[in-house]
Protein backbone atom coordinates (compact mmCIF):
# COMPACT_ATOMS: atom_id res chain seq x y z
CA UNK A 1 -29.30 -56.21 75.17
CA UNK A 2 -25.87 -55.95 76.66
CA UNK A 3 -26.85 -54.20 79.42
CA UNK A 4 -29.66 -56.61 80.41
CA UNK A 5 -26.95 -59.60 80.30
CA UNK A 6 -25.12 -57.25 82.84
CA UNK A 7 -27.80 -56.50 84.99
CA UNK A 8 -28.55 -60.33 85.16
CA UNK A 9 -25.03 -61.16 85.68
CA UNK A 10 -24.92 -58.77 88.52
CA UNK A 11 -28.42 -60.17 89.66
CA UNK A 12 -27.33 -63.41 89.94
CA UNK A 13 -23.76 -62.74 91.48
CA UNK A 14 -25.29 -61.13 94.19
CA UNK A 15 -28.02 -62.91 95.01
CA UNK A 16 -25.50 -66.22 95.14
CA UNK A 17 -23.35 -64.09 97.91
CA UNK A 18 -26.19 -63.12 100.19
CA UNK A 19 -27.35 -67.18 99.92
CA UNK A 20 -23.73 -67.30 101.30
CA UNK A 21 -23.90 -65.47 103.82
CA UNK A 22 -26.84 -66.24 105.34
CA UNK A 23 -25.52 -69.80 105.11
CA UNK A 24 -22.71 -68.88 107.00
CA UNK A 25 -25.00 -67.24 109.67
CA UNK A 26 -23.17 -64.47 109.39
CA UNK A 27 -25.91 -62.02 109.06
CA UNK A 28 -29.43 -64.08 109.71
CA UNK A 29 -28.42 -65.84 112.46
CA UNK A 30 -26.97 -64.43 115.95
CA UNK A 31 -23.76 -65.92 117.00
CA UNK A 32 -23.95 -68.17 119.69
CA UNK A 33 -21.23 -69.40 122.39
CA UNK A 34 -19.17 -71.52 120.23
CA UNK A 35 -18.89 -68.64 117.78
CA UNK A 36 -17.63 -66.16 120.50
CA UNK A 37 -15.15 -68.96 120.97
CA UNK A 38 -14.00 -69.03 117.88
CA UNK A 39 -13.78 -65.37 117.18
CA UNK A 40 -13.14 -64.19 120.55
CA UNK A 41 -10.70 -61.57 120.71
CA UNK A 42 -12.29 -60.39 117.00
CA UNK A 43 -15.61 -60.09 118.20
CA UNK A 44 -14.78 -58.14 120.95
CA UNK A 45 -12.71 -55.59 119.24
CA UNK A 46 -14.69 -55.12 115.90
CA UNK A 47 -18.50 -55.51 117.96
CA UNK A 48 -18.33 -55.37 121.61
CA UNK A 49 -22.26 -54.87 121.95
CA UNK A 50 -22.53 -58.31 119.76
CA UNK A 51 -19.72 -59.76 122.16
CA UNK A 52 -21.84 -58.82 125.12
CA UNK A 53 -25.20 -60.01 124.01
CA UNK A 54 -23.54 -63.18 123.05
CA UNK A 55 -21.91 -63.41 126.49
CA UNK A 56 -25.34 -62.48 128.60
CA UNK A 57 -27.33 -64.95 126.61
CA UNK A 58 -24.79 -67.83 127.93
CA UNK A 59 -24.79 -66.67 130.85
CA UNK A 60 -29.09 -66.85 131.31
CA UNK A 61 -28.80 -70.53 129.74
CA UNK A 62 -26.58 -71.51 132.29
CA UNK A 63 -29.55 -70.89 134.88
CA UNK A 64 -31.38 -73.83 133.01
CA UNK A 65 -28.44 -76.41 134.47
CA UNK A 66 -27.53 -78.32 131.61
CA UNK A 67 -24.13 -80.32 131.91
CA UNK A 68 -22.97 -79.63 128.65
CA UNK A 69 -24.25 -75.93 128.39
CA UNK A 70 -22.12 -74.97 131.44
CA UNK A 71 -19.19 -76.83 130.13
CA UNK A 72 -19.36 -74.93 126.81
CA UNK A 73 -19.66 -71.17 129.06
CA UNK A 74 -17.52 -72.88 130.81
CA UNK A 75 -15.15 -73.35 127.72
CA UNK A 76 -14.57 -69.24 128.09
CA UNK A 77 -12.29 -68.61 130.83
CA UNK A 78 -9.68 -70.18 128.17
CA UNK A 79 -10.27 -67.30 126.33
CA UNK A 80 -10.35 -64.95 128.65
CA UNK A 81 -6.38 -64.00 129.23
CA UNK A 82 -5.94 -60.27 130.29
CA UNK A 83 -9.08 -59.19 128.96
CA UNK A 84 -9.99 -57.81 133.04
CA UNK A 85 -13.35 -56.97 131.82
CA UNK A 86 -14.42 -60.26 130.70
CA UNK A 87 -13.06 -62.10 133.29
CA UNK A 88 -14.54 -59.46 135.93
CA UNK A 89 -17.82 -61.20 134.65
CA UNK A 90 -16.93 -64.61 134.06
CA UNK A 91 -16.05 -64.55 138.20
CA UNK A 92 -19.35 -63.12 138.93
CA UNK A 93 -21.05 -65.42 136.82
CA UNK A 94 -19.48 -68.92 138.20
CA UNK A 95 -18.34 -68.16 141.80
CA UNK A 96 -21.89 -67.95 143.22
CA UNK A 97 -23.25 -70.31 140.70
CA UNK A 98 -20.75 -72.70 141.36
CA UNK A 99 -21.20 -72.36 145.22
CA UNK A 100 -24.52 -72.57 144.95
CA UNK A 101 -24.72 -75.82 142.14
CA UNK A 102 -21.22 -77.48 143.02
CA UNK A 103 -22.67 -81.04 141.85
CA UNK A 104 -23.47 -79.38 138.33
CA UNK A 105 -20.56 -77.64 138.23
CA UNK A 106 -17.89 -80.60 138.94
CA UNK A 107 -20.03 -82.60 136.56
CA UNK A 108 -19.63 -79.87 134.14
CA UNK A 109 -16.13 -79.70 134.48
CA UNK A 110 -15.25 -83.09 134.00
CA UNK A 111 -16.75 -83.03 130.62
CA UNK A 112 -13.86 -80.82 129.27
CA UNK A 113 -10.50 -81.13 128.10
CA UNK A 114 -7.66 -80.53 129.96
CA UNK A 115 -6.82 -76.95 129.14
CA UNK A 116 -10.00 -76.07 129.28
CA UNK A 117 -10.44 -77.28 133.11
CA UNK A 118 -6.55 -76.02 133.72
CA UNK A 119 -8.06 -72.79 132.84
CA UNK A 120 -11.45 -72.45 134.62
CA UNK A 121 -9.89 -74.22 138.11
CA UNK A 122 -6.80 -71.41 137.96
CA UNK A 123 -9.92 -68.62 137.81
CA UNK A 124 -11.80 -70.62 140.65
CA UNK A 125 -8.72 -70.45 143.26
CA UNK A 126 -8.72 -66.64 143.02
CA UNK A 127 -11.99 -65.55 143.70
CA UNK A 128 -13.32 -62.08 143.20
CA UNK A 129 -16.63 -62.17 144.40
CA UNK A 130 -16.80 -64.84 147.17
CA UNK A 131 -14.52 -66.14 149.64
CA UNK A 132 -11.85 -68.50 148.81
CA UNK A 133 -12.77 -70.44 151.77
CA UNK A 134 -16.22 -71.05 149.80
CA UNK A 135 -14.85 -72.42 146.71
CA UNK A 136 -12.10 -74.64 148.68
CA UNK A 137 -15.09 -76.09 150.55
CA UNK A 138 -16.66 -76.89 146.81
CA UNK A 139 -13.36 -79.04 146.41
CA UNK A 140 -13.18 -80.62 149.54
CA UNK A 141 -16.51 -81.91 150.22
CA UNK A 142 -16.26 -84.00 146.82
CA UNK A 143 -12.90 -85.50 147.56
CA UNK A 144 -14.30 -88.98 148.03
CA UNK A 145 -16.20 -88.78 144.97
CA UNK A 146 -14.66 -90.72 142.36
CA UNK A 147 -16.08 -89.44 139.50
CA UNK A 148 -14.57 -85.77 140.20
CA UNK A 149 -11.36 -87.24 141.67
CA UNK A 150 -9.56 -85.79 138.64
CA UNK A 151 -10.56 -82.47 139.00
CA UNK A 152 -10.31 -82.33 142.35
CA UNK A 153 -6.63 -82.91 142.71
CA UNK A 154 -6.02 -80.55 139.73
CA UNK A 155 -7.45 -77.61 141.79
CA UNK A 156 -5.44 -78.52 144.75
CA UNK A 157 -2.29 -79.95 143.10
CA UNK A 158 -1.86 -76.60 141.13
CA UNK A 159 -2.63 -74.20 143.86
CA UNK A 160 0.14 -72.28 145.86
């Protein structure tokens, strides 16, 4: 008898944890963007193939050009510090998109906070994969645009 009020015990006990964790979406659901931001540096140390599916899937729901979908990849270069890797991809992902969908972009950015544009414009005035001439010319057309008048003097008001 004692050992079936263990075996319950333990029955219950654990099936109360997985509940848990699959509440947590730690095992039935795959991270999504705002998880990689939260975990960033942790995700990419203890699951880098996680990290990178995570990261590609942003990157192919960008192509759908949702405001507030960009702003939330966007969100990333704050994370990004000296991880070369990362931002090696982050460059390749926005320079040509950005070229080539400035009006989504500058919308995009004006949605986030101040850090969070800080960080994306400093990546955006050194280029890796298109000229810088290209992204200055993102910048300038739009200065008589009101609504991206903020950003705009941020990326030239910062550069040297």
């Amino acid at each position: 008898m004692k050992c079936i009020i263990i075996a319950i015990t333990m029955l219950v006990f654990l099936s109360s944890t997985c509940s848990l964790v699959a509440a947590n979406g730690t095992h039935d659901q795959k991270p999504d963007i705002e998880y990689l931001k939260n975990n960033f540096d942790s995700l990419y140390t203890s699951d880098t193939v996680l990290f990178w599916e995570v990261l590609h899937d942003a990157a192919e729901q960008i192509k759908r050009k949702d405001v507030k979908l960009i702003a939330s990849v966007m969100e990333i270069s704050f994370f990004v510090k000296g991880n070369a890797e990362v931002s090696e991809f982050f460059s390749e992902l926005f320079e040509p998109f950005c070229i080539s969908n400035s009006e989504i972009c500058l919308k995009a950015l004006t949605t986030l906070k101040a850090q969070y544009q800080s960080s994306f414009l400093d990546r955006m005035r050194q280029p890796l994969f298109v000229s810088k001439t290209e992204i200055d010319k993102i910048f300038s057309n739009n200065r008589h645009n009101e609504s991206y008048n903020k950003i705009i003097k941020l990326y030239f008001k910062e550069e040297k």
